[in-house]
Protein backbone atom coordinates (compact mmCIF):
# COMPACT_ATOMS: atom_id res chain seq x y z
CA UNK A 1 -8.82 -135.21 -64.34
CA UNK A 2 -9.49 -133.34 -67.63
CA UNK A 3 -8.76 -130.25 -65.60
CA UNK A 4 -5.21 -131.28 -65.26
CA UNK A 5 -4.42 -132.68 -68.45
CA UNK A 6 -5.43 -129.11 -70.08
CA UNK A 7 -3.64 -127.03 -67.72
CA UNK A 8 -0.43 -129.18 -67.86
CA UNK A 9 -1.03 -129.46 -71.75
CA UNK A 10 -1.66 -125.34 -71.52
CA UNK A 11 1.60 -124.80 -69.52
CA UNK A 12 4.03 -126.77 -71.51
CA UNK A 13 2.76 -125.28 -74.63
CA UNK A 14 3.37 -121.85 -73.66
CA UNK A 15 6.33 -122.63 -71.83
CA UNK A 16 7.60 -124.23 -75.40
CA UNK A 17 6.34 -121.86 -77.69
CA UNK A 18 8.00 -119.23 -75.98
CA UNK A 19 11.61 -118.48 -77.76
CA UNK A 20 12.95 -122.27 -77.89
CA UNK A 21 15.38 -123.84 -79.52
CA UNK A 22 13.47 -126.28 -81.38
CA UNK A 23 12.29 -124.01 -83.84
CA UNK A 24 16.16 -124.13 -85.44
CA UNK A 25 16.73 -127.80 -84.58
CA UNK A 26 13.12 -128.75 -86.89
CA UNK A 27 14.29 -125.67 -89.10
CA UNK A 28 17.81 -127.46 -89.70
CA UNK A 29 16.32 -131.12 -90.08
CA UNK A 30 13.65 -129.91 -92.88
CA UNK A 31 16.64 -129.26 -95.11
CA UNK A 32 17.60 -132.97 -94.92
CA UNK A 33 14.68 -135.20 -94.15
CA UNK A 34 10.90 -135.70 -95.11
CA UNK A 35 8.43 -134.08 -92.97
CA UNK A 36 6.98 -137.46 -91.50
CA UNK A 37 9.71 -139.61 -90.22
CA UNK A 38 10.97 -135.91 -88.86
CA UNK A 39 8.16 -135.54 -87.07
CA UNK A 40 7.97 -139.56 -86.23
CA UNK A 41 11.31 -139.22 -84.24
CA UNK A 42 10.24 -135.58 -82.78
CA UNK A 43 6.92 -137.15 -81.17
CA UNK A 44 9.12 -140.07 -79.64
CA UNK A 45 11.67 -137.67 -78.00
CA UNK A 46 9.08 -135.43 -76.49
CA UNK A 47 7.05 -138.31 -74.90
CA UNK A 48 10.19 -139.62 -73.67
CA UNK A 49 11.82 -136.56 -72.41
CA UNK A 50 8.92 -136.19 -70.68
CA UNK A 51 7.91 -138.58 -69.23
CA UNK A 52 11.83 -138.60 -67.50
CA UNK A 53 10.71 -135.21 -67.02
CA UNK A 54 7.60 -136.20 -64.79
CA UNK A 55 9.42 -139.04 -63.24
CA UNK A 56 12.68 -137.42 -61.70
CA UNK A 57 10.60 -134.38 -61.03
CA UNK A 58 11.06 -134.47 -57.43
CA UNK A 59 15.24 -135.01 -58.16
CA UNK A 60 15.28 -132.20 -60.42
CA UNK A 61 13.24 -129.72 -58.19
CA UNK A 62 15.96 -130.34 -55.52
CA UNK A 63 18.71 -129.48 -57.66
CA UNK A 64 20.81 -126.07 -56.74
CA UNK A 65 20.35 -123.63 -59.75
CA UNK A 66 23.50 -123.22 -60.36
CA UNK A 67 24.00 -127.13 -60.91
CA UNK A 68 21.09 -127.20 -63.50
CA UNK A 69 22.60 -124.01 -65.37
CA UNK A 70 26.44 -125.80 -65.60
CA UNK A 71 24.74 -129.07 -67.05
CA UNK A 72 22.92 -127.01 -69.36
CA UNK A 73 25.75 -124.36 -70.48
CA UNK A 74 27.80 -127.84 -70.94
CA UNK A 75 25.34 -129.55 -72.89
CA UNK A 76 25.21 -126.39 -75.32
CA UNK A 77 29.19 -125.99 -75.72
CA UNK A 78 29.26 -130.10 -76.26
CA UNK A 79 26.89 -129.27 -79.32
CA UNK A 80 28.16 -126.43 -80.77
CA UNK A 81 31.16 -127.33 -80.34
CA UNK A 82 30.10 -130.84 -82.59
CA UNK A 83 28.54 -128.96 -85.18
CA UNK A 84 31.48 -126.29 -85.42
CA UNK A 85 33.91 -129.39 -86.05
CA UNK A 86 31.39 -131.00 -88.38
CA UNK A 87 32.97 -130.83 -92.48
CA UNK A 88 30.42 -129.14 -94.50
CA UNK A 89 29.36 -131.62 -96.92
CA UNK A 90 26.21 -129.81 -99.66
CA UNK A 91 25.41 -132.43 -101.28
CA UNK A 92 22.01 -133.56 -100.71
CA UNK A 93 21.52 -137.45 -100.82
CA UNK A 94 18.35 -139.38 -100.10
CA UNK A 95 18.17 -140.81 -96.77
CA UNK A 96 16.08 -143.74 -95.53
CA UNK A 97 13.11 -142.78 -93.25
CA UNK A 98 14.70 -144.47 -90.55
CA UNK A 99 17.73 -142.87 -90.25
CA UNK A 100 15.52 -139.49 -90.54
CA UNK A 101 13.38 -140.82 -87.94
CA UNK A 102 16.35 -141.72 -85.75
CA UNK A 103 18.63 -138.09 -86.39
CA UNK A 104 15.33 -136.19 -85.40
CA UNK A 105 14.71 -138.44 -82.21
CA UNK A 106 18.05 -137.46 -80.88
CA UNK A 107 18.51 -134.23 -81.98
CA UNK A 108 15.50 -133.28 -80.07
CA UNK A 109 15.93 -135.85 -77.34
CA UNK A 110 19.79 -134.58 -76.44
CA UNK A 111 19.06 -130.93 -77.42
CA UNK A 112 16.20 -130.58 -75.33
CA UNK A 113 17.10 -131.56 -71.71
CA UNK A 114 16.70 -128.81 -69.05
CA UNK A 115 14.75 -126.63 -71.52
CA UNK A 116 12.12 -124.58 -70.34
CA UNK A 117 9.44 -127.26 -71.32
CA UNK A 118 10.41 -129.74 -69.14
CA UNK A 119 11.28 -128.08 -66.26
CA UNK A 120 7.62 -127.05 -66.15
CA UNK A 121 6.28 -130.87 -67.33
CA UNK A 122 8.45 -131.23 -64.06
CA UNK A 123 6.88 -128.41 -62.19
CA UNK A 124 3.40 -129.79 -63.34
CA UNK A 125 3.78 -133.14 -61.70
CA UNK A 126 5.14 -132.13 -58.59
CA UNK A 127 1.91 -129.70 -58.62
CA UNK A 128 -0.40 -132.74 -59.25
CA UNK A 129 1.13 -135.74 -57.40
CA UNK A 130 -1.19 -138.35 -57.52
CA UNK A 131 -1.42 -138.31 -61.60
CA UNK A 132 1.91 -138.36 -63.40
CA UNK A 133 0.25 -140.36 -66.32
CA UNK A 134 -1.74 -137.26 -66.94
CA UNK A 135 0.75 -134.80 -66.69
């Protein structure tokens, strides 16, 4: 049991650490927000992401390649193109923890999907079966 747990805790981290996109999405919600609620709504996302992650696993492994690369190349235009459109307002203001809390949840939750880190949380449970509460 422990065996799985570490290597699925082993492969995501590497998988995550590895050139990700988070880095600028924590990077860019430091400027704004306190470190805790930040990392409040970043530990929600990830344990929700996936567990959809572990759940659909056997939809997602099915899935033609070229399918999974349109929804992601979509998903990044959709943001970009948000953020492009976005007025550049400098002013910094004081925000409540919730709506930090809530701003980190989805930009990690909506930014994330497809990402190398859950694709293998996805891999891992189709690997292991029988324990998707571990993985």
């Amino acid at each position: 049991m422990f065996a799985i747990l570490l290597a699925t805790y082993v492969a995501v981290f590497v998988a995550e650490i590895v050139g990700d996109k988070l880095l600028y999405t924590t990077g860019v919600l430091a400027t704004r927000y306190k470190t805790v609620p930040i990392l409040c709504g970043m530990a929600f996302a990830f344990m929700l992401k996936m567990a959809v992650a572990v759940w659909v696993s056997k939809f997602i492994s099915h899935l033609p390649p070229l399918i999974v690369a349109g929804i992601t190349a979509i998903n990044f235009l959709a943001i970009a193109f948000v953020l492009w459109r976005k007025p550049d307002k400098r002013e910094i203001k004081p925000y409540p923890a919730s709506r930090a809390v809530t701003v980190s949840f989805a930009a990690i939750f909506f930014s994330e999907w497809g990402d190398v880190g859950q694709l293998t949380a996805a891999g891992m449970a189709l690997r292991f079966p029988g324990a998707p509460l571990l993985v």
